[in-house]
C-alpha atoms as a PDB file:
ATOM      1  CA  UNK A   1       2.943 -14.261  14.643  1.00  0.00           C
ATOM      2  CA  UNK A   2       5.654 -11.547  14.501  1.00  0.00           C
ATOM      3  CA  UNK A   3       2.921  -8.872  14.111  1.00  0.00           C
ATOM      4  CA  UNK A   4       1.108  -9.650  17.070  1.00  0.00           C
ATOM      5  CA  UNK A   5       4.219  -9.845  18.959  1.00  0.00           C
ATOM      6  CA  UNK A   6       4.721  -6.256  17.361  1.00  0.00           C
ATOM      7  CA  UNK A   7       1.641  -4.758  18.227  1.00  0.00           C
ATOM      8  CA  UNK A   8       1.433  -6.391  21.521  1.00  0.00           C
ATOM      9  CA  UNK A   9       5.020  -5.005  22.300  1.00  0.00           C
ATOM     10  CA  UNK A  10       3.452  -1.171  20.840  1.00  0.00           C
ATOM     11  CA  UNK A  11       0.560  -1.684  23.194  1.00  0.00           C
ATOM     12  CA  UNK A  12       2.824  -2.484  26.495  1.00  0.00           C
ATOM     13  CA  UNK A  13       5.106   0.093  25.936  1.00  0.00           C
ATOM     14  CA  UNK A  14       2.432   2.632  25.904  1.00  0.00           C
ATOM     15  CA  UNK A  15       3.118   3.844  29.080  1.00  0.00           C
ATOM     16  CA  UNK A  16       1.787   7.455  28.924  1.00  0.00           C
ATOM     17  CA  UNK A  17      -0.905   8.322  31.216  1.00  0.00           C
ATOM     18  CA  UNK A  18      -3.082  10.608  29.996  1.00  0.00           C
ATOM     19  CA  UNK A  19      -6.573  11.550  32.132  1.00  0.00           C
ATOM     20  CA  UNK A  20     -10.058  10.467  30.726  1.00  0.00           C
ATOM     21  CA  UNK A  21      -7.994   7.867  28.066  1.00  0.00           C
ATOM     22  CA  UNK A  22      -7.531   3.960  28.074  1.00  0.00           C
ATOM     23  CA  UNK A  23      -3.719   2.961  26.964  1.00  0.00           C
ATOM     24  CA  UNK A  24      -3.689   1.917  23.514  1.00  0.00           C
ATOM     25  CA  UNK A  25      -4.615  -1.917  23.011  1.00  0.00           C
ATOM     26  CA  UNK A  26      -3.425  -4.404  20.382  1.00  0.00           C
ATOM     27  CA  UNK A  27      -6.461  -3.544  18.644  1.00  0.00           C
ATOM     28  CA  UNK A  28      -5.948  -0.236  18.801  1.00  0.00           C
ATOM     29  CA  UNK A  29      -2.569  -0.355  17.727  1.00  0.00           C
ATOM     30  CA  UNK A  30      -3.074  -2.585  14.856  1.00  0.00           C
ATOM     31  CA  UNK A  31      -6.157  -0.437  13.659  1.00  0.00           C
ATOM     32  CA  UNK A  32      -4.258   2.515  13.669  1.00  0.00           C
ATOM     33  CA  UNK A  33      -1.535   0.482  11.560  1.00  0.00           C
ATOM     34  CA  UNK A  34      -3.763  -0.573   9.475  1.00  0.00           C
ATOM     35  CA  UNK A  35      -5.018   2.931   9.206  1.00  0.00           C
ATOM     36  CA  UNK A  36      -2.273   5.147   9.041  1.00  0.00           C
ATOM     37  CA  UNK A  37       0.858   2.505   7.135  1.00  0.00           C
ATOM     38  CA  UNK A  38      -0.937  -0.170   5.205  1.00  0.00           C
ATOM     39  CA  UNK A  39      -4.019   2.264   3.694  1.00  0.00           C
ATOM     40  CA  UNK A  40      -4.052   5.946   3.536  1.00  0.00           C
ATOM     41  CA  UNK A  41      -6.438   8.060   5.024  1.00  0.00           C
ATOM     42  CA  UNK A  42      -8.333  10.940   3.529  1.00  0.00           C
ATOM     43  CA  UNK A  43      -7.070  12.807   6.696  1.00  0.00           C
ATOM     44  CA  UNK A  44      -4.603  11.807   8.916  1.00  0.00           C
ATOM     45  CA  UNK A  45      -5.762  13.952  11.753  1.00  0.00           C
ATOM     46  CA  UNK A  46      -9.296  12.461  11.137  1.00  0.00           C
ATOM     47  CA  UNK A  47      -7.928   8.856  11.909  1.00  0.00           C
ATOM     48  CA  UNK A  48      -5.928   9.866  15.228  1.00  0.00           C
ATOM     49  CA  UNK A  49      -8.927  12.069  16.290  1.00  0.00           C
ATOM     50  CA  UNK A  50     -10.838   8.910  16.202  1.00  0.00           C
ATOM     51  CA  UNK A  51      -8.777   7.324  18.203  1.00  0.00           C
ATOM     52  CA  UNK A  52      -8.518   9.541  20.540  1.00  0.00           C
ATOM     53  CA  UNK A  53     -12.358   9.649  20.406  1.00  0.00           C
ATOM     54  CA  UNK A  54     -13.036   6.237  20.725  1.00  0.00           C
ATOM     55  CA  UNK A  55     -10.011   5.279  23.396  1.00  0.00           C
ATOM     56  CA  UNK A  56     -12.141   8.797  25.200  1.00  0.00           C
ATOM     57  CA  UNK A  57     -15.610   6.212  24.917  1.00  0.00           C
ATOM     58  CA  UNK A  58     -14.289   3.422  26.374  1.00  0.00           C
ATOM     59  CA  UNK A  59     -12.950   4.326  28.877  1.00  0.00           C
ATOM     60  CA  UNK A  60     -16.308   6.309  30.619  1.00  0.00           C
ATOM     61  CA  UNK A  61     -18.065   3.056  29.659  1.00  0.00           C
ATOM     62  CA  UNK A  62     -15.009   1.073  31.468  1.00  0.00           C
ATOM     63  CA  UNK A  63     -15.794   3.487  34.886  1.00  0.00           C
ATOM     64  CA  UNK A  64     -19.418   3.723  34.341  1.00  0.00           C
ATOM     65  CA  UNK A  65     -20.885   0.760  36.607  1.00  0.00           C
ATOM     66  CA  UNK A  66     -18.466   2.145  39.133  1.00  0.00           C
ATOM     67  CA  UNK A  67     -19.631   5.436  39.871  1.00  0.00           C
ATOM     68  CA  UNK A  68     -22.998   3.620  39.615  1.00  0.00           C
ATOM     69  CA  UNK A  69     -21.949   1.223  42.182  1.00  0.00           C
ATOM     70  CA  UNK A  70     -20.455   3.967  44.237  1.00  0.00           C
ATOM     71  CA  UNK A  71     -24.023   5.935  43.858  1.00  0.00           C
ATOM     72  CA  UNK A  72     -25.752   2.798  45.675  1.00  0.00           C
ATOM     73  CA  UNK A  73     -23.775   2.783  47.967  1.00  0.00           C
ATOM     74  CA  UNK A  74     -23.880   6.188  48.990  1.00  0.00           C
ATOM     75  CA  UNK A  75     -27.788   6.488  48.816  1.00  0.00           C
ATOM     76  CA  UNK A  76     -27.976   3.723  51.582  1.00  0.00           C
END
C-alpha cells in the first residue's frame, strides 16, 4: 500500500510539461522503478529512451480520434 501511495505521489508531482509527451503515470513510474532500482538494465539510456518512446505513442494515440473528429467536422 505504501508503494502505490509512492508512485502515485511520483506520478502527481510530475508536473513538467513537455510538448508531444503524456505526464508520467503510476505505471509508468513503477515500470521505470522496476526498471532502473529493483533490476538493472543493460543500458540505462535504453530504458529512459523507451519511456520517452512509449509516453511519445500514447499520447498521438490519446489525440488521434480528435483530429479525426475535427477532420469531419471540417469536411461538412
Amino acid at each position: 500500500m505504501l508503494a502505490l501511495a509512492l508512485l502515485t505521489a511520483i506520478a502527481i508531482l510530475d508536473t513538467t510539461s513537455v510538448h508531444g509527451l503524456i505526464a508520467l503515470t503510476v505505471p509508468e513510474t513503477r515500470r521505470l522503478i522496476n526498471l532502473l532500482i529493483l533490476t538493472r538494465p543493460p543500458d540505462i539510456n535504453l530504458a529512459l529512451y523507451w519511456s520517452l518512446w512509449r509516453r511519445r505513442h500514447r499520447a498521438t494515440a490519446r489525440n488521434s480520434p480528435y483530429k479525426t473528429r475535427r477532420m469531419l467536422e471540417l469536411s461538412r
